[in-house]
Protein backbone atom coordinates (compact mmCIF):
# COMPACT_ATOMS: atom_id res chain seq x y z
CA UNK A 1 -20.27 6.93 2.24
CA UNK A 2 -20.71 3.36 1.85
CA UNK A 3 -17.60 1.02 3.90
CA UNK A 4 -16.73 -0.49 0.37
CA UNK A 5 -16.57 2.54 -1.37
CA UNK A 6 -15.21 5.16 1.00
CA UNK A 7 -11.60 3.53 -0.37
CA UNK A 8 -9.44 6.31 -2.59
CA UNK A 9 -9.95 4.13 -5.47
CA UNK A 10 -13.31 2.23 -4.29
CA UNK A 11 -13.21 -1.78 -4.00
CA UNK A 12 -15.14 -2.49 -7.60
CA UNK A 13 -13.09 -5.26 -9.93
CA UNK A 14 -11.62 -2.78 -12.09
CA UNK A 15 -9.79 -1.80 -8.45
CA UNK A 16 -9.39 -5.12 -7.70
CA UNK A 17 -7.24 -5.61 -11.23
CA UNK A 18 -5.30 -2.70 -10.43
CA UNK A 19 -3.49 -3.54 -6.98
CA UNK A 20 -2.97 -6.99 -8.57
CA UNK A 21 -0.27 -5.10 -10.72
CA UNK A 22 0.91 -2.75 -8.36
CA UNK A 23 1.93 -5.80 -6.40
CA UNK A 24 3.82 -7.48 -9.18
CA UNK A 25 5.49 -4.06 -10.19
CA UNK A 26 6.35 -3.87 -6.44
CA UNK A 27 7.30 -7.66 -5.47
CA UNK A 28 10.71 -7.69 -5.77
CA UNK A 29 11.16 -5.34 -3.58
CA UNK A 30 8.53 -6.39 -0.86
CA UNK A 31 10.32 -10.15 -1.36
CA UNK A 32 13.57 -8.61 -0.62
CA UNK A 33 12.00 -6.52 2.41
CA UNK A 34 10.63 -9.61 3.54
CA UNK A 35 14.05 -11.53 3.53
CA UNK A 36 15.83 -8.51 5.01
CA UNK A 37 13.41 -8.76 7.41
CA UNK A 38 14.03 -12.48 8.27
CA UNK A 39 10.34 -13.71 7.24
CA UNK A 40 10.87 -17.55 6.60
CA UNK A 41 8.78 -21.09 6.69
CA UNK A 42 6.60 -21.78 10.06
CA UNK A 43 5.93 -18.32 11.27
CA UNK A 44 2.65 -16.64 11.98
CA UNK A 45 2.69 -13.22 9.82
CA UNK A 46 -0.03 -10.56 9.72
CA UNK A 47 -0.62 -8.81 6.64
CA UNK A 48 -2.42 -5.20 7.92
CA UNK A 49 -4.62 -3.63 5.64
CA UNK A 50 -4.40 -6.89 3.10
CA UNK A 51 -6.62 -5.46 0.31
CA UNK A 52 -7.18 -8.62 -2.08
CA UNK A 53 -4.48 -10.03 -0.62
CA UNK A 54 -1.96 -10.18 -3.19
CA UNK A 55 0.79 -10.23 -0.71
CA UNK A 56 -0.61 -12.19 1.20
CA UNK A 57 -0.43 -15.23 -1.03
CA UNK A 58 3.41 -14.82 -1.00
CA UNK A 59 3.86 -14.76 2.59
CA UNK A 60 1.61 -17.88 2.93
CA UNK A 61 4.33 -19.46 0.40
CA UNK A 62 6.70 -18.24 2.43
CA UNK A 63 5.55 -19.49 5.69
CA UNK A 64 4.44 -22.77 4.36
CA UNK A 65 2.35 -25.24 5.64
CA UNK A 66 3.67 -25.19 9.51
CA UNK A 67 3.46 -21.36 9.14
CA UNK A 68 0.19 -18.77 9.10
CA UNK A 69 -0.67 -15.82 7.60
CA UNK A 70 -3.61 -13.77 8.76
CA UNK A 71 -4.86 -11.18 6.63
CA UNK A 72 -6.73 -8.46 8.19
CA UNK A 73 -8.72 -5.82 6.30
CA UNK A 74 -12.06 -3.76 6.36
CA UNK A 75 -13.29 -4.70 3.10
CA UNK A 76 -15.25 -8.18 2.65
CA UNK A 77 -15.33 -7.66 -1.12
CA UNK A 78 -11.40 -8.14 -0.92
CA UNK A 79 -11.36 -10.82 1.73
CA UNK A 80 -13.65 -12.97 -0.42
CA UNK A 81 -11.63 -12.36 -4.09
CA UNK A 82 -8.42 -13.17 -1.57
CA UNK A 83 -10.20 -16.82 0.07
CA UNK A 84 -11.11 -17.73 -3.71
CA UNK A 85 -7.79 -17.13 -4.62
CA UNK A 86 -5.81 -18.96 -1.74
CA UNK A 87 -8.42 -22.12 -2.64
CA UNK A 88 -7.81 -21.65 -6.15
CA UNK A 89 -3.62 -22.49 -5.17
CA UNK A 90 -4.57 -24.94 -2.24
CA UNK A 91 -3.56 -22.40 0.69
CA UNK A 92 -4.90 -23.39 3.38
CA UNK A 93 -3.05 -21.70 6.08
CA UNK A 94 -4.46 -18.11 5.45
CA UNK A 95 -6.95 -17.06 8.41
CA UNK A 96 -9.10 -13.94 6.98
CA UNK A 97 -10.24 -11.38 9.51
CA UNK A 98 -12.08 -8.18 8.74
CA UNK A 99 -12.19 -5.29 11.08
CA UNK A 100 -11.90 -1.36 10.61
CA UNK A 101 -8.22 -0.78 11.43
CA UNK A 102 -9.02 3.17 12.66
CA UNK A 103 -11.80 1.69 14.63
CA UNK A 104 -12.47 -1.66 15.24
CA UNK A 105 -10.04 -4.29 17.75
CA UNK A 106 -7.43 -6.17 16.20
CA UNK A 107 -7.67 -10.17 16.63
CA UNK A 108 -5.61 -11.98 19.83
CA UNK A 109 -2.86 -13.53 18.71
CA UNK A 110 0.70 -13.55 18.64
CA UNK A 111 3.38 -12.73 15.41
CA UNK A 112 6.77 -12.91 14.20
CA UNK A 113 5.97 -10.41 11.42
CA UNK A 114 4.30 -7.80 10.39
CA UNK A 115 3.69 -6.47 6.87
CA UNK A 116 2.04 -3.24 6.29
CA UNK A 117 2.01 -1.18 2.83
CA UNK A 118 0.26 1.74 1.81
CA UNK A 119 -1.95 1.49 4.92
CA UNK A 120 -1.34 4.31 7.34
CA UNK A 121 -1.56 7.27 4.75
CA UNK A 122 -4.90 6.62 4.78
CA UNK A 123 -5.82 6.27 8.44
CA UNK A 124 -7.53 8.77 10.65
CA UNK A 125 -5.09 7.95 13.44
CA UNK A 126 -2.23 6.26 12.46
CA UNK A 127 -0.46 6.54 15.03
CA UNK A 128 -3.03 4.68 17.33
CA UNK A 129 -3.02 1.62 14.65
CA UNK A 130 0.96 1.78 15.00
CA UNK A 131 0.79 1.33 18.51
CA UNK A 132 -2.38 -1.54 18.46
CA UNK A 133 -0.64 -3.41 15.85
CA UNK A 134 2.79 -3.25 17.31
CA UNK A 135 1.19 -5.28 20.71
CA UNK A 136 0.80 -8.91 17.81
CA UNK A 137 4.38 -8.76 17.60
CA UNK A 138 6.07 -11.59 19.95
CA UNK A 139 9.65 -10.50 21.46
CA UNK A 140 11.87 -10.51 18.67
CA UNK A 141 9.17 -10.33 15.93
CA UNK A 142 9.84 -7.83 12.91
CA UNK A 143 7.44 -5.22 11.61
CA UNK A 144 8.15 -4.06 7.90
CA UNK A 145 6.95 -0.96 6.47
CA UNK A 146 6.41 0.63 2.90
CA UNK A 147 4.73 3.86 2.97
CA UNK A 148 4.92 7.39 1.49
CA UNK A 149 7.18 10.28 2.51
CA UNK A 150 7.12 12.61 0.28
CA UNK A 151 4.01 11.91 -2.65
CA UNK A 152 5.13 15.32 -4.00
CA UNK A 153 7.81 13.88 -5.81
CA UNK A 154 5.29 11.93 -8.66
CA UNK A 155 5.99 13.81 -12.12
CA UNK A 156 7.10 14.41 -15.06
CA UNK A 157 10.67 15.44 -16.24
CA UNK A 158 9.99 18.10 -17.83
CA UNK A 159 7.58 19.67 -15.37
CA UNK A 160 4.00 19.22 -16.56
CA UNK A 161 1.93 21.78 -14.77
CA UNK A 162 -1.49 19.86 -15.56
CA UNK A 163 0.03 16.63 -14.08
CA UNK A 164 0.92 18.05 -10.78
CA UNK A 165 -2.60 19.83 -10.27
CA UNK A 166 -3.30 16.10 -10.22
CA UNK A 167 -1.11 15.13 -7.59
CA UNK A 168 -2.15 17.92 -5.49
CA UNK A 169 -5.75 16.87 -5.91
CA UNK A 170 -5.01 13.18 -4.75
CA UNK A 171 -2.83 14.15 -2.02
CA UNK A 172 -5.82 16.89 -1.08
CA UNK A 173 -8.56 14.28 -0.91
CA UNK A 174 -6.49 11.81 1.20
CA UNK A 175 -5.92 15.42 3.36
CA UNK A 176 -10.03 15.76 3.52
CA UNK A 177 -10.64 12.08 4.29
CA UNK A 178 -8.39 12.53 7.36
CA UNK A 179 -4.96 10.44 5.84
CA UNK A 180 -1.75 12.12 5.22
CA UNK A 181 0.39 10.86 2.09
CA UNK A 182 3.43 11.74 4.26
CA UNK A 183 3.50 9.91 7.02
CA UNK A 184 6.62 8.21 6.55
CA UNK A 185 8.13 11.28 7.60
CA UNK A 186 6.50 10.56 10.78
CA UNK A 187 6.74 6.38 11.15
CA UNK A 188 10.55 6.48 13.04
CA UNK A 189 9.85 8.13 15.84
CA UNK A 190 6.53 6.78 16.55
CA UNK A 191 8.41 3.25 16.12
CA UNK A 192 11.11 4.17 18.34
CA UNK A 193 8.55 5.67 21.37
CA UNK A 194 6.93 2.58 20.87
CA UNK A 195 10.34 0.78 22.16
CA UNK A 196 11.20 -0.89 18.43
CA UNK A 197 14.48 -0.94 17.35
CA UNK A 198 15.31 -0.02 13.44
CA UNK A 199 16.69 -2.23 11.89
CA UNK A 200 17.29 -0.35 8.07
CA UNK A 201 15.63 2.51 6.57
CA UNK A 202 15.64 3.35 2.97
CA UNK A 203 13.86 5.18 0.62
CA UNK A 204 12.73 4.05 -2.51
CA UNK A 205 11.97 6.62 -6.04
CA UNK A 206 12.49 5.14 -9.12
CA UNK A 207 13.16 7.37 -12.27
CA UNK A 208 11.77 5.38 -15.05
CA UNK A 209 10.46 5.74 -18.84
CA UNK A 210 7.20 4.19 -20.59
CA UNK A 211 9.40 1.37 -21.29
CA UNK A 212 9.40 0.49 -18.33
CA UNK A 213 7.22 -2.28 -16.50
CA UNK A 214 7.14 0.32 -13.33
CA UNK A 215 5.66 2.78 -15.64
CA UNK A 216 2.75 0.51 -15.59
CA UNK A 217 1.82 1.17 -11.42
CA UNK A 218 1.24 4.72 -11.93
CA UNK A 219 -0.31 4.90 -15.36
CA UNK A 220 -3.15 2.62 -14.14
CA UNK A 221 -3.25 4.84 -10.66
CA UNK A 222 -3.91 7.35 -13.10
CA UNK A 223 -6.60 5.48 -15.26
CA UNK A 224 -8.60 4.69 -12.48
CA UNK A 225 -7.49 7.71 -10.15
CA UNK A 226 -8.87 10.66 -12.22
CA UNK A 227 -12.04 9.43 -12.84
CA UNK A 228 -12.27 8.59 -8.88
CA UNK A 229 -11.95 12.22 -8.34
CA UNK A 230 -14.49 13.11 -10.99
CA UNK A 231 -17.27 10.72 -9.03
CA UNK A 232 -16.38 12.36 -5.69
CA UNK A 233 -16.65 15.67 -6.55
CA UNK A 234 -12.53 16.68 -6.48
CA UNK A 235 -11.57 17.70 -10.32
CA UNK A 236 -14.48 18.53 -13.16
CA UNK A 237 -14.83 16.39 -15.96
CA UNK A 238 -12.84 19.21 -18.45
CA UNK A 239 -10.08 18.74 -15.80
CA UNK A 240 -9.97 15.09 -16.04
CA UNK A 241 -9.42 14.99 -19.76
CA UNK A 242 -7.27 17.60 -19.60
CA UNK A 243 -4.91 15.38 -17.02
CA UNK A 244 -5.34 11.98 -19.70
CA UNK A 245 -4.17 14.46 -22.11
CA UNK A 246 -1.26 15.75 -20.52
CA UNK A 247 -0.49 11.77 -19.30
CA UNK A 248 -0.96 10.15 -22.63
CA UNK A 249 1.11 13.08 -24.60
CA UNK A 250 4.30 12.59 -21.92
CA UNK A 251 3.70 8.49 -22.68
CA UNK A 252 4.77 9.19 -26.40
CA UNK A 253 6.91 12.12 -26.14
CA UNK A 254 10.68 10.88 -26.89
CA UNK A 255 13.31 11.72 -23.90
CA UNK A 256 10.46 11.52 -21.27
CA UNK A 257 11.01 10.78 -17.90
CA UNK A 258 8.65 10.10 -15.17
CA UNK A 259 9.49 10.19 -11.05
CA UNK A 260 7.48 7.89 -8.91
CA UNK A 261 5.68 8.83 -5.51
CA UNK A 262 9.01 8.58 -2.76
CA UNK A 263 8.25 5.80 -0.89
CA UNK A 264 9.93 5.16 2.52
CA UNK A 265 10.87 1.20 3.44
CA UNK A 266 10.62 0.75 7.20
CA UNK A 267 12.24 -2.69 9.19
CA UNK A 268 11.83 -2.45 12.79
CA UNK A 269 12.40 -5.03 15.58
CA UNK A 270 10.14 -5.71 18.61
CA UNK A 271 13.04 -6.00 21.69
């Protein structure tokens, strides 16, 4: 499979649209992560597994002109939509570097922070990239982390049977490409044999209705999801309408209530 497509959700603009509102739904709480974390103006911070860089924009603002950002991910299609976007706001202290984080070296260099979402669920070893991307961080330097710990929790209240055949099938595929929605559960310990200190642990599950802006982050997971695992072979067409059903009559049903994937937030310090 193609490098560009061999993404859960591919790298194509409609993707590309996506993540740009999964990281407004979720800025708030990456901003306060970030200033929990002590992230401020003239440090060097690493963004791991960037995407189109939505964050990384922020944490350029944050670190200012005497600071750095360097945005590392395996995709050039994202790397380019983030460089157009940092010239399009007259960033100039974003350094782009694309590598294969299960495979490839990670650039020399030295950081006070590291920020990495959503990126080691979907690694064949994650626990190798922990330990290569742990070695940036200077003495002192702070790594924050927002991953899954339990995907199992995304549904519906009331149940809806067809909705969680879904989940299972996304969680499955992420299983068969050699990631593990999970691996929160495991990110602690690994942290902790890797001599970090935690700092604060918390998890984060909202319970929200389609009023919601939240709602929005997993509605267009699901848009874009379902017919992701139609191209790839996971769910049937039938299936997939079936699951748009099912997600469009919950949208309108009065009284319904929706519970996002658990999501665990992770601030560890280098010693």
């Amino acid at each position: 499979m193609n490098r560009e497509r061999d993404y859960v959700l591919g790298t194509h603009d409609e993707e590309i649209e996506r993540l740009g509102l999964q990281h407004r739904v979720w800025r708030p709480r990456a901003l306060e992560a970030w200033r929990n974390a002590g992230f401020t103006t003239g440090q060097t911070i690493a963004d791991i597994g960037c995407g189109p860089g939505y964050a990384s924009i922020d944490l350029a603002e944050i670190a200012g002109p005497n600071g750095r950002v360097v945005a590392i991910d395996r995709s050039r299609r994202f790397l380019d939509a983030l460089e157009s976007s940092a010239a399009q706001r007259g960033l100039h202290n974003i350094d782009v570097f694309e590598a294969d984080l299960d495979e490839d070296a990670l650039p020399e260099l030295k950081v006070d922070g590291l920020w990495v979402r959503w990126v080691f669920a979907f690694m064949k070893h994650p626990q190798e990239l922990l330990a290569k991307v742990i070695r940036l961080l200077k003495p002192g330097g702070t790594i924050v982390i927002h991953e899954y710990f339990d995907y199992a929790t995304w549904g519906f209240a009331p149940r809806s049977e067809v909705f969680e055949t879904f989940v299972t099938a996304v969680m499955k595929s992420w299983r068969e490409g050699g990631g593990e929605p999970d691996i929160g559960l495991m990110l602690p310990q690994w942290l902790g044999e890797y001599g970090l200190k935690i700092h604060s642990v918390r998890p984060i599950v909202d319970v929200i209705t389609p009023r919601s802006f939240v709602w929005q982050w997993p509605k267009t997971f699901v848009a874009v999801g379902v017919n992701r695992l139609v191209d790839i072979g996971r769910i049937t067409a039938d299936e997939a309408r079936a699951i748009h059903d099912a997600f469009a009559e919950r949208e309108r049903a009065a009284h319904t209530l929706m519970i996002t994937p658990a999501v665990l937030e992770i601030i560890a310090r280098a010693e």
